[in-house]
Structure formats: C-alpha cells, structure tokens
PDB file of N, CA and C in Angstrom:
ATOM      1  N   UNK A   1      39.539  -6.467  43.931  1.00  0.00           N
ATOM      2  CA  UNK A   1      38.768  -6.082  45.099  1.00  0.00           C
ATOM      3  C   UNK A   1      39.568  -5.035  45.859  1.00  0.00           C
ATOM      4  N   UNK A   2      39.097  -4.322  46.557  1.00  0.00           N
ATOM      5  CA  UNK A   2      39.468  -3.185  46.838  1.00  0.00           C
ATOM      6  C   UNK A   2      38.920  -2.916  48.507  1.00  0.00           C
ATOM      7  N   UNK A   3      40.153  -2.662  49.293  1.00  0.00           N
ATOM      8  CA  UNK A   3      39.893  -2.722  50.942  1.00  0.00           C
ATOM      9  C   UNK A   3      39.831  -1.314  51.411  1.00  0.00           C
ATOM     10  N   UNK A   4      39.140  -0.641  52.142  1.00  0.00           N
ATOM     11  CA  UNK A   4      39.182   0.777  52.781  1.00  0.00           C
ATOM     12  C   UNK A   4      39.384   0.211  54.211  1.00  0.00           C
ATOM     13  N   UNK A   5      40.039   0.800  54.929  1.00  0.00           N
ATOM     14  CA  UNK A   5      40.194   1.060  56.506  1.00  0.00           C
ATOM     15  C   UNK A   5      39.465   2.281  56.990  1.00  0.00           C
ATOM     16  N   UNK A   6      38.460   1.815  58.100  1.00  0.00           N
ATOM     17  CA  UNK A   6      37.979   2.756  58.894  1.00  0.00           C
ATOM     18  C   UNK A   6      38.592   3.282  59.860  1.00  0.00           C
ATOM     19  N   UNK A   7      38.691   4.792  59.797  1.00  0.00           N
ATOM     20  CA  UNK A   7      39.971   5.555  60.733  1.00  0.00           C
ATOM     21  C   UNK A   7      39.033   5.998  62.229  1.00  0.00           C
ATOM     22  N   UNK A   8      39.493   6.068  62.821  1.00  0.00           N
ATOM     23  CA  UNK A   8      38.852   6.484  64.088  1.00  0.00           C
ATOM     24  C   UNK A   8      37.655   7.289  64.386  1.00  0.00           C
ATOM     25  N   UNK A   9      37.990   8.397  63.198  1.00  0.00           N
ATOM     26  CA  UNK A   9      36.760   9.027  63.006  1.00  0.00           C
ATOM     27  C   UNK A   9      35.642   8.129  62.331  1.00  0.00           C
ATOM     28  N   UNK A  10      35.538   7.130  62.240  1.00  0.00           N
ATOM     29  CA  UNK A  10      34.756   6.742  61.335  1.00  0.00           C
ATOM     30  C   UNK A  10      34.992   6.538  59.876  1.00  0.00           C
ATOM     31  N   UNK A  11      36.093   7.435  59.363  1.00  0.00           N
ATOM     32  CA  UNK A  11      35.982   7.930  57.848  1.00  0.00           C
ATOM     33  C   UNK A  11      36.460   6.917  57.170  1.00  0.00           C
ATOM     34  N   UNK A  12      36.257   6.591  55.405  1.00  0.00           N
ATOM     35  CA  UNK A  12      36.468   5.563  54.596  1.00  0.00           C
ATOM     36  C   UNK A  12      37.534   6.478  53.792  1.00  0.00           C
ATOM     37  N   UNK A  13      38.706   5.989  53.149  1.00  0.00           N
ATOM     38  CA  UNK A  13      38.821   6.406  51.922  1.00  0.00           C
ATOM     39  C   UNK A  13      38.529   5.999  50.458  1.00  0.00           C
ATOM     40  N   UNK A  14      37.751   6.138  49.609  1.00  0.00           N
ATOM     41  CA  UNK A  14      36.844   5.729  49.139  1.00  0.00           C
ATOM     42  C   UNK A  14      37.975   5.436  47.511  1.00  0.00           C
ATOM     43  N   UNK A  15      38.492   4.324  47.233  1.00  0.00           N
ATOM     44  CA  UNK A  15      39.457   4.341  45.917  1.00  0.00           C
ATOM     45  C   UNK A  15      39.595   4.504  44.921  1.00  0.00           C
ATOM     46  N   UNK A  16      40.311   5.455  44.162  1.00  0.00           N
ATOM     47  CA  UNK A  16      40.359   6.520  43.206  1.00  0.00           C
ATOM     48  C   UNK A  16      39.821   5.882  41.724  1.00  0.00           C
ATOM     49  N   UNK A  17      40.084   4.628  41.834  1.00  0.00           N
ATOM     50  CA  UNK A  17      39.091   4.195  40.640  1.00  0.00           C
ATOM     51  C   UNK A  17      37.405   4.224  40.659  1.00  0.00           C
ATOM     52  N   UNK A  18      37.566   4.147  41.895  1.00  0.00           N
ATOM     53  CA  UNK A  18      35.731   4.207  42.277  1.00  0.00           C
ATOM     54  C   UNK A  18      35.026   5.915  42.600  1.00  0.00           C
ATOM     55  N   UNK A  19      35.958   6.283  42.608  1.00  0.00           N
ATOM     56  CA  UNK A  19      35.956   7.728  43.201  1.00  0.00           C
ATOM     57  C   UNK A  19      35.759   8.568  41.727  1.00  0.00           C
ATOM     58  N   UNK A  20      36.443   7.964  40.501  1.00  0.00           N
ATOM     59  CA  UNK A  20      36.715   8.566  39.112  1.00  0.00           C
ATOM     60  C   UNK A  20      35.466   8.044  38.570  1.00  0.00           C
ATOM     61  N   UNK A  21      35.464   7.100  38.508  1.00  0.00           N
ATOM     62  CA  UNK A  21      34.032   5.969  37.675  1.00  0.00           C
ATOM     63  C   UNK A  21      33.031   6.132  37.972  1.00  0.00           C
ATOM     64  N   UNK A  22      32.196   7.262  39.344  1.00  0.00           N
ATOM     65  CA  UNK A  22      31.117   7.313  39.807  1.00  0.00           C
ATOM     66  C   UNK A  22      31.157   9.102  40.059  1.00  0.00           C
ATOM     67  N   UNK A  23      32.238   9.887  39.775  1.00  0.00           N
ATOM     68  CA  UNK A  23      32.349  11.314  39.950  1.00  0.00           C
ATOM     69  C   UNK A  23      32.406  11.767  41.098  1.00  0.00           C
ATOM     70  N   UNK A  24      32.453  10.949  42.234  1.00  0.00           N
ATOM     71  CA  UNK A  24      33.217  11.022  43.483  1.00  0.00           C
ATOM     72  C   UNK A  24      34.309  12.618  43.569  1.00  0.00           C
ATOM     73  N   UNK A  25      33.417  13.951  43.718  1.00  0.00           N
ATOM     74  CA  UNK A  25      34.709  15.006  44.077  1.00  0.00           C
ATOM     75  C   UNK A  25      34.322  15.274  45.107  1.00  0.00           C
ATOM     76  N   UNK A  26      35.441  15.781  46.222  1.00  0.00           N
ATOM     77  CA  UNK A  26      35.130  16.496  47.210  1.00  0.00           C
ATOM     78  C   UNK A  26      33.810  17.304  47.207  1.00  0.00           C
ATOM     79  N   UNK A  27      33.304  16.941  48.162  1.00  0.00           N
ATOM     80  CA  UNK A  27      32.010  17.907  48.357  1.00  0.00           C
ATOM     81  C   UNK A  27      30.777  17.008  47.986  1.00  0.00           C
ATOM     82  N   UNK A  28      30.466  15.775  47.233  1.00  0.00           N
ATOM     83  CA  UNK A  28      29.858  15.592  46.925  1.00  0.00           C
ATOM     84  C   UNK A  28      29.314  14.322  47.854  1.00  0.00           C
ATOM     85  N   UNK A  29      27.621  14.470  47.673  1.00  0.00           N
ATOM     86  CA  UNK A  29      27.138  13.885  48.638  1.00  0.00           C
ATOM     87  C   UNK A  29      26.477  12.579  48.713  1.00  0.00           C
ATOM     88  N   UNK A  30      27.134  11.703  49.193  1.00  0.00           N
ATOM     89  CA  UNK A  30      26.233  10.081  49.120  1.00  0.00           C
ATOM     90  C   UNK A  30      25.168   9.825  49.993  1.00  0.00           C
ATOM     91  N   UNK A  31      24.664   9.308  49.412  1.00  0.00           N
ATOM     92  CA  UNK A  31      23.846   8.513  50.623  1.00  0.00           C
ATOM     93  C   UNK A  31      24.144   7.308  51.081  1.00  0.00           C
ATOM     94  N   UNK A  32      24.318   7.235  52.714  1.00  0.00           N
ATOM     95  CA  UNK A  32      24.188   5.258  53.105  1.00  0.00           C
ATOM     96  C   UNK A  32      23.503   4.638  53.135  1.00  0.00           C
ATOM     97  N   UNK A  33      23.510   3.295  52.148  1.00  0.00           N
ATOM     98  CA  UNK A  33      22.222   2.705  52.330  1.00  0.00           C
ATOM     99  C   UNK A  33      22.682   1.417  53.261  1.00  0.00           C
ATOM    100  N   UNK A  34      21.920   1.015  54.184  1.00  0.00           N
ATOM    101  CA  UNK A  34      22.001  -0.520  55.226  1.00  0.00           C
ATOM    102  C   UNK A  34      21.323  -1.339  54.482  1.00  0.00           C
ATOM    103  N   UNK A  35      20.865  -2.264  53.888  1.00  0.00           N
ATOM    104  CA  UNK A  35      20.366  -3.031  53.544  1.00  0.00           C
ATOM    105  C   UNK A  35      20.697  -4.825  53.403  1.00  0.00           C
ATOM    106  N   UNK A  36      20.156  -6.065  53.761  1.00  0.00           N
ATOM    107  CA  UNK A  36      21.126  -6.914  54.205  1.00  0.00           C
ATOM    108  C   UNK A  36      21.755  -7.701  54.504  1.00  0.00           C
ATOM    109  N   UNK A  37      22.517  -6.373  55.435  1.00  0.00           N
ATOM    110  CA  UNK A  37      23.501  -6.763  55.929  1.00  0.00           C
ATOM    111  C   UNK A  37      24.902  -6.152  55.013  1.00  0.00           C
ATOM    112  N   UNK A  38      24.596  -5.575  54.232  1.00  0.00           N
ATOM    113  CA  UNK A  38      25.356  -4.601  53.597  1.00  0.00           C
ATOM    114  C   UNK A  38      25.404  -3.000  53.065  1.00  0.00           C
ATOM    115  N   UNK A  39      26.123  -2.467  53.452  1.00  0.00           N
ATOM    116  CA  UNK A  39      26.301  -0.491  53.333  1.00  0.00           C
ATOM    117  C   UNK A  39      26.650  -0.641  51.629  1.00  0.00           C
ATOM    118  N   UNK A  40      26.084   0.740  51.141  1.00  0.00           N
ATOM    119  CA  UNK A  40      25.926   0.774  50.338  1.00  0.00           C
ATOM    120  C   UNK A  40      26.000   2.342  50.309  1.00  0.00           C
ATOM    121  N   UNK A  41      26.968   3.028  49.119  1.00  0.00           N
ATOM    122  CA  UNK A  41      27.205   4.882  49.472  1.00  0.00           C
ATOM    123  C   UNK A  41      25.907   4.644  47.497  1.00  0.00           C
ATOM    124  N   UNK A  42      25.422   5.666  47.582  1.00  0.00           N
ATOM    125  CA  UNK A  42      24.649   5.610  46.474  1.00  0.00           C
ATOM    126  C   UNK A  42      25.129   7.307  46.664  1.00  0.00           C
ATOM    127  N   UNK A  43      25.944   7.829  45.064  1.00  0.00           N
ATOM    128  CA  UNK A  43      26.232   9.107  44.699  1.00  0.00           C
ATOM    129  C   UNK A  43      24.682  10.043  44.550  1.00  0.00           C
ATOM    130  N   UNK A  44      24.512  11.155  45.283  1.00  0.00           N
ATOM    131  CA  UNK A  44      23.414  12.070  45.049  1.00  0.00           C
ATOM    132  C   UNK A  44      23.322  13.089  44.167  1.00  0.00           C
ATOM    133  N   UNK A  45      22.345  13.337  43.123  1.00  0.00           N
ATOM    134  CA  UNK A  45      22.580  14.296  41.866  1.00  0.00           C
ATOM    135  C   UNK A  45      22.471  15.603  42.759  1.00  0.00           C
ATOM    136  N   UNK A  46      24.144  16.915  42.271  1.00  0.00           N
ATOM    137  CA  UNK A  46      23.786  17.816  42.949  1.00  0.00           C
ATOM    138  C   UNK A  46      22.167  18.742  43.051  1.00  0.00           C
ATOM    139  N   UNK A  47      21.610  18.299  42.017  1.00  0.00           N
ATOM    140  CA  UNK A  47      20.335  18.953  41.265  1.00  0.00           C
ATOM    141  C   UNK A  47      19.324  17.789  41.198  1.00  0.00           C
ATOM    142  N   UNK A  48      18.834  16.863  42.513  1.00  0.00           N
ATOM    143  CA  UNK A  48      17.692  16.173  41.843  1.00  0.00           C
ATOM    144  C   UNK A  48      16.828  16.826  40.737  1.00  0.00           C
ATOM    145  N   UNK A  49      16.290  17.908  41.392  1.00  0.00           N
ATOM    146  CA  UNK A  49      15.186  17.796  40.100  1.00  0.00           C
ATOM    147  C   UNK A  49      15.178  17.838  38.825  1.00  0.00           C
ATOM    148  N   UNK A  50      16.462  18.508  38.043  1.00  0.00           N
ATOM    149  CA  UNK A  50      17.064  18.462  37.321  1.00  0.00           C
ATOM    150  C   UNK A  50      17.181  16.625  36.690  1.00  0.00           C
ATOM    151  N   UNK A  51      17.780  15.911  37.660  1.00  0.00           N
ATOM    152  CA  UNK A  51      18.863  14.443  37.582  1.00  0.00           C
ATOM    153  C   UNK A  51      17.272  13.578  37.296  1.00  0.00           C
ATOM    154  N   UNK A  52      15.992  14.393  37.907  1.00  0.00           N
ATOM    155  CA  UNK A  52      14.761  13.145  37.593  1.00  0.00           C
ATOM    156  C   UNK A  52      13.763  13.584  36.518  1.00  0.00           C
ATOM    157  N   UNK A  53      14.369  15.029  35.884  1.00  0.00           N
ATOM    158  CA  UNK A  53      13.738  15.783  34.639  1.00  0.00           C
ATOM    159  C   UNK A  53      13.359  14.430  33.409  1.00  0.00           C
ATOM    160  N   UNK A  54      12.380  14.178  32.796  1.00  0.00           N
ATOM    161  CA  UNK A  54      12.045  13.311  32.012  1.00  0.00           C
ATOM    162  C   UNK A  54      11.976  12.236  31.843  1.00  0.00           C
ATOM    163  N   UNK A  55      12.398  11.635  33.519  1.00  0.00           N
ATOM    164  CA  UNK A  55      12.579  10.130  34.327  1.00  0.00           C
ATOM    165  C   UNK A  55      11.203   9.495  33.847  1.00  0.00           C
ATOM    166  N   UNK A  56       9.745  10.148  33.478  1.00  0.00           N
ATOM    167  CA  UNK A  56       8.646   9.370  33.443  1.00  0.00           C
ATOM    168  C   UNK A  56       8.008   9.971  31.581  1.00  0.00           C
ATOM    169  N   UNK A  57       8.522  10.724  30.855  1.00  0.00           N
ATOM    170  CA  UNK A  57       7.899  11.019  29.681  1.00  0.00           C
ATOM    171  C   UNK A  57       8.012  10.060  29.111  1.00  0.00           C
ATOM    172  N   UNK A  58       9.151   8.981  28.710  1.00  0.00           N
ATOM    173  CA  UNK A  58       9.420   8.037  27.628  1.00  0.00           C
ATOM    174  C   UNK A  58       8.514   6.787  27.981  1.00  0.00           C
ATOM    175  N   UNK A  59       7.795   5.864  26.980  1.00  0.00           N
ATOM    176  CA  UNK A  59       7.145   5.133  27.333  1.00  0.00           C
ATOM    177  C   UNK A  59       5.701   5.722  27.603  1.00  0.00           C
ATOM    178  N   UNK A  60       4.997   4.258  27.508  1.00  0.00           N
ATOM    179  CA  UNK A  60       3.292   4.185  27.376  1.00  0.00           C
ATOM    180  C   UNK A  60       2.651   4.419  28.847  1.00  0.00           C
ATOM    181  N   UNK A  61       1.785   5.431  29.280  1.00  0.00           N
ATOM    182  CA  UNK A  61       0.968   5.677  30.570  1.00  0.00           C
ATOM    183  C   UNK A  61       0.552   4.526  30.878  1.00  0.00           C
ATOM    184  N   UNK A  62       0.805   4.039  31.878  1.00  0.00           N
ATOM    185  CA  UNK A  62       0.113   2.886  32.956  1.00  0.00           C
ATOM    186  C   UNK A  62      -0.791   2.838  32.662  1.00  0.00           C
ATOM    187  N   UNK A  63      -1.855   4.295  33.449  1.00  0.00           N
ATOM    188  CA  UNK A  63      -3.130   4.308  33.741  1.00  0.00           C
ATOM    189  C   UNK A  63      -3.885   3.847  32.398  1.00  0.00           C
ATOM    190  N   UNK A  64      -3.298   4.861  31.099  1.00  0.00           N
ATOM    191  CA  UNK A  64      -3.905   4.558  29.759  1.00  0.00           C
ATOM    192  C   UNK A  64      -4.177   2.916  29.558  1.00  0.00           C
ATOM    193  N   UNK A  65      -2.901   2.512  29.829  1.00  0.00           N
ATOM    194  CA  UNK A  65      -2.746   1.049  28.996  1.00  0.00           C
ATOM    195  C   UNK A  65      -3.988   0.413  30.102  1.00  0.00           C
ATOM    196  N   UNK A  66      -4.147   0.819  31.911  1.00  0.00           N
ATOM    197  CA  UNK A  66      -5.235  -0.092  32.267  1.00  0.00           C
ATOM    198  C   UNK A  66      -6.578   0.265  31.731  1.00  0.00           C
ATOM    199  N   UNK A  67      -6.746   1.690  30.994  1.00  0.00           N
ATOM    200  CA  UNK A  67      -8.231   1.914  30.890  1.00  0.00           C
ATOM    201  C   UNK A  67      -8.362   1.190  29.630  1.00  0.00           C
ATOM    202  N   UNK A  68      -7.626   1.556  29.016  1.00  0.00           N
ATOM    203  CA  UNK A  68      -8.040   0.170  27.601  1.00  0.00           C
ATOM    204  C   UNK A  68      -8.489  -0.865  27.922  1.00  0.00           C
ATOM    205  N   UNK A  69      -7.217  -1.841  28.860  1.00  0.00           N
ATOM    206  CA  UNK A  69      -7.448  -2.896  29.019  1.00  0.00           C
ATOM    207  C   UNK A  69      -8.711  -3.300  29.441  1.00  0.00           C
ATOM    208  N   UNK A  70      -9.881  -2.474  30.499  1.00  0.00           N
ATOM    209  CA  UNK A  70     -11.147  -2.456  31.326  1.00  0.00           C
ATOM    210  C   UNK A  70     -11.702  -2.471  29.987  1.00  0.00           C
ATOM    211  N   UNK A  71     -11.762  -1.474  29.153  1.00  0.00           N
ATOM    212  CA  UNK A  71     -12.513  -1.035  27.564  1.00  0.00           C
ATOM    213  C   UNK A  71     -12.767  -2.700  27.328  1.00  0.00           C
ATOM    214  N   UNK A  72     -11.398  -3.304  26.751  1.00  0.00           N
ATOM    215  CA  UNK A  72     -11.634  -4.522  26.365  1.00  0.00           C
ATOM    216  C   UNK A  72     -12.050  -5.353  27.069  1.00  0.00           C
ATOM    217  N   UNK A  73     -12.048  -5.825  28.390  1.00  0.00           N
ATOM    218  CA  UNK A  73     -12.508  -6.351  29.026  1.00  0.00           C
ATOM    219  C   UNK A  73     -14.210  -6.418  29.231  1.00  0.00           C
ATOM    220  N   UNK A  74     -14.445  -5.081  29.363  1.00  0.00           N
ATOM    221  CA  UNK A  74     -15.933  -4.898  29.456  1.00  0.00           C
ATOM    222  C   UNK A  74     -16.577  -5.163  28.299  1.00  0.00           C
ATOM    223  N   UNK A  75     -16.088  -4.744  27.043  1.00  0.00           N
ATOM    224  CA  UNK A  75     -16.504  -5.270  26.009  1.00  0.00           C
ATOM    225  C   UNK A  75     -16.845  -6.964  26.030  1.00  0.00           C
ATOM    226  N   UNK A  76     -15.811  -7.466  25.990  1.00  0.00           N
ATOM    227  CA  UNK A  76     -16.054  -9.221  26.030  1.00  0.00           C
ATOM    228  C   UNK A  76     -17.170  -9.559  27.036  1.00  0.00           C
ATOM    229  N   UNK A  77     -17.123  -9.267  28.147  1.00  0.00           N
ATOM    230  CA  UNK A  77     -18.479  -9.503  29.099  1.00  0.00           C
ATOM    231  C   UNK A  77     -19.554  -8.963  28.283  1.00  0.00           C
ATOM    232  N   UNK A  78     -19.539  -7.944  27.980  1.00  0.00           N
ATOM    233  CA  UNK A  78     -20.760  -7.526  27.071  1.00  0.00           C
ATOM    234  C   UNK A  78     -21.273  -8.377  26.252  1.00  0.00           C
ATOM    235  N   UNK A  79     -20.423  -8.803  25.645  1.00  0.00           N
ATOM    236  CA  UNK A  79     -20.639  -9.946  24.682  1.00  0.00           C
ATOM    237  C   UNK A  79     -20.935 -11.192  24.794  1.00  0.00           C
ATOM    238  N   UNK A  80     -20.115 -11.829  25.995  1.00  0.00           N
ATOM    239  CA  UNK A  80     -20.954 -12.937  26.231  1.00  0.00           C
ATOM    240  C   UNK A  80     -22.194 -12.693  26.724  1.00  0.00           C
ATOM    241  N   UNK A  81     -22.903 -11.675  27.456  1.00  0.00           N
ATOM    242  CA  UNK A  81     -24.044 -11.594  27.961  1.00  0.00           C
ATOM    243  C   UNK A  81     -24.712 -11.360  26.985  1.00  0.00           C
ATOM    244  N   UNK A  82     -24.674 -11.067  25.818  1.00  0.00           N
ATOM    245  CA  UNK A  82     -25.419 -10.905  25.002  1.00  0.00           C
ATOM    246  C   UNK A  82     -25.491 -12.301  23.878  1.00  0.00           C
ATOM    247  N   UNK A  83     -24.285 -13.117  23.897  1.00  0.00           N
ATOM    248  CA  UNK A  83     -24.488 -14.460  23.451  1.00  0.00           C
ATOM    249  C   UNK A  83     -25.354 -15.398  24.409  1.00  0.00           C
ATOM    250  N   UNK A  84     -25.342 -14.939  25.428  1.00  0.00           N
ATOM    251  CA  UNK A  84     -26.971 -15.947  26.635  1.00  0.00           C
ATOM    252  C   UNK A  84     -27.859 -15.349  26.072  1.00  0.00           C
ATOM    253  N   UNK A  85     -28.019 -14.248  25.989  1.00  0.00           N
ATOM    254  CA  UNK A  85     -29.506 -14.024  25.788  1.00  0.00           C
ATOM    255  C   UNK A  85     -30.092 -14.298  24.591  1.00  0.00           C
ATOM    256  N   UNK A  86     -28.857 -14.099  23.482  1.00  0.00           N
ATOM    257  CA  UNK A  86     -29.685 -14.959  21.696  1.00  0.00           C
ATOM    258  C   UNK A  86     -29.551 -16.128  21.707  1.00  0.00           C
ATOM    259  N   UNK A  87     -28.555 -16.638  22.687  1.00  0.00           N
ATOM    260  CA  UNK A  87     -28.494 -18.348  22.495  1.00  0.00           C
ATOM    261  C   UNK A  87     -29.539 -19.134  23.451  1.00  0.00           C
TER     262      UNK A  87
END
C-alpha cells in the first residue's frame, strides 16, 4: 500500500510504480472522480477520439438482435392466434 501526503497546495505525489503502470508523464491529464466516498484520478487518452476509435464495431448490434427478437416474437403470437381459430 502506498501513502501520498497532501502538500499545502493541495498537490499529491502520485508513486512511481503507479505513475509507470498507468503512463503517468508530466503533462498528462487525469480526471477526479468523487464517488463513495472515495477519489479516484482516472488517466485521460491524449486523443479521445482516437482512444474510442472501434470501441463499438466488435460484436452483434443491439438494435439488430432486438428486431429479430420482435420477428420471433410476433411470429409465435401469430401462431397461437391462428391455433384458436382452427382449434
């Protein structure tokens, strides 16, 4: 476990294993998260749009997989309504 002291200014020094393991260089920008009851620095890609490039291609469309699912669905109602009416 690993202790930082808050200096007057506010500032953390953030420890060089955690600083190496997450790419922690000067300049680079976290975000604080509060959540709780605990802070949380979450590292920011210098290039979101870049860092969220192909975040949603891999894998099956939502929407697709619900319109099927309605397809099949409506089908079976179809069907029983049509087993009342010959039965």
């Amino acid at each position: 476990m690993s202790v930082a002291i808050v200096s007057e200014k506010g500032w953390i020094v953030v420890p060089k294993k955690y600083r190496d393991k997450y790419g922690l260089n000067p300049g680079t920008k976290v975000q604080v998260v509060d959540y709780g009851g605990c802070l949380s620095l979450v590292p920011l890609p210098e290039d979101p749009i870049s860092a969220l490039r192909g975040m949603f291609e891999s894998g099956p469309s939502l929407s697709q997989e619900l319109f099927n699912e309605s397809k099949i669905s409506d089908q079976h109602e179809e069907d029983k309504v049509e087993g009342l009416r010959s039965g």
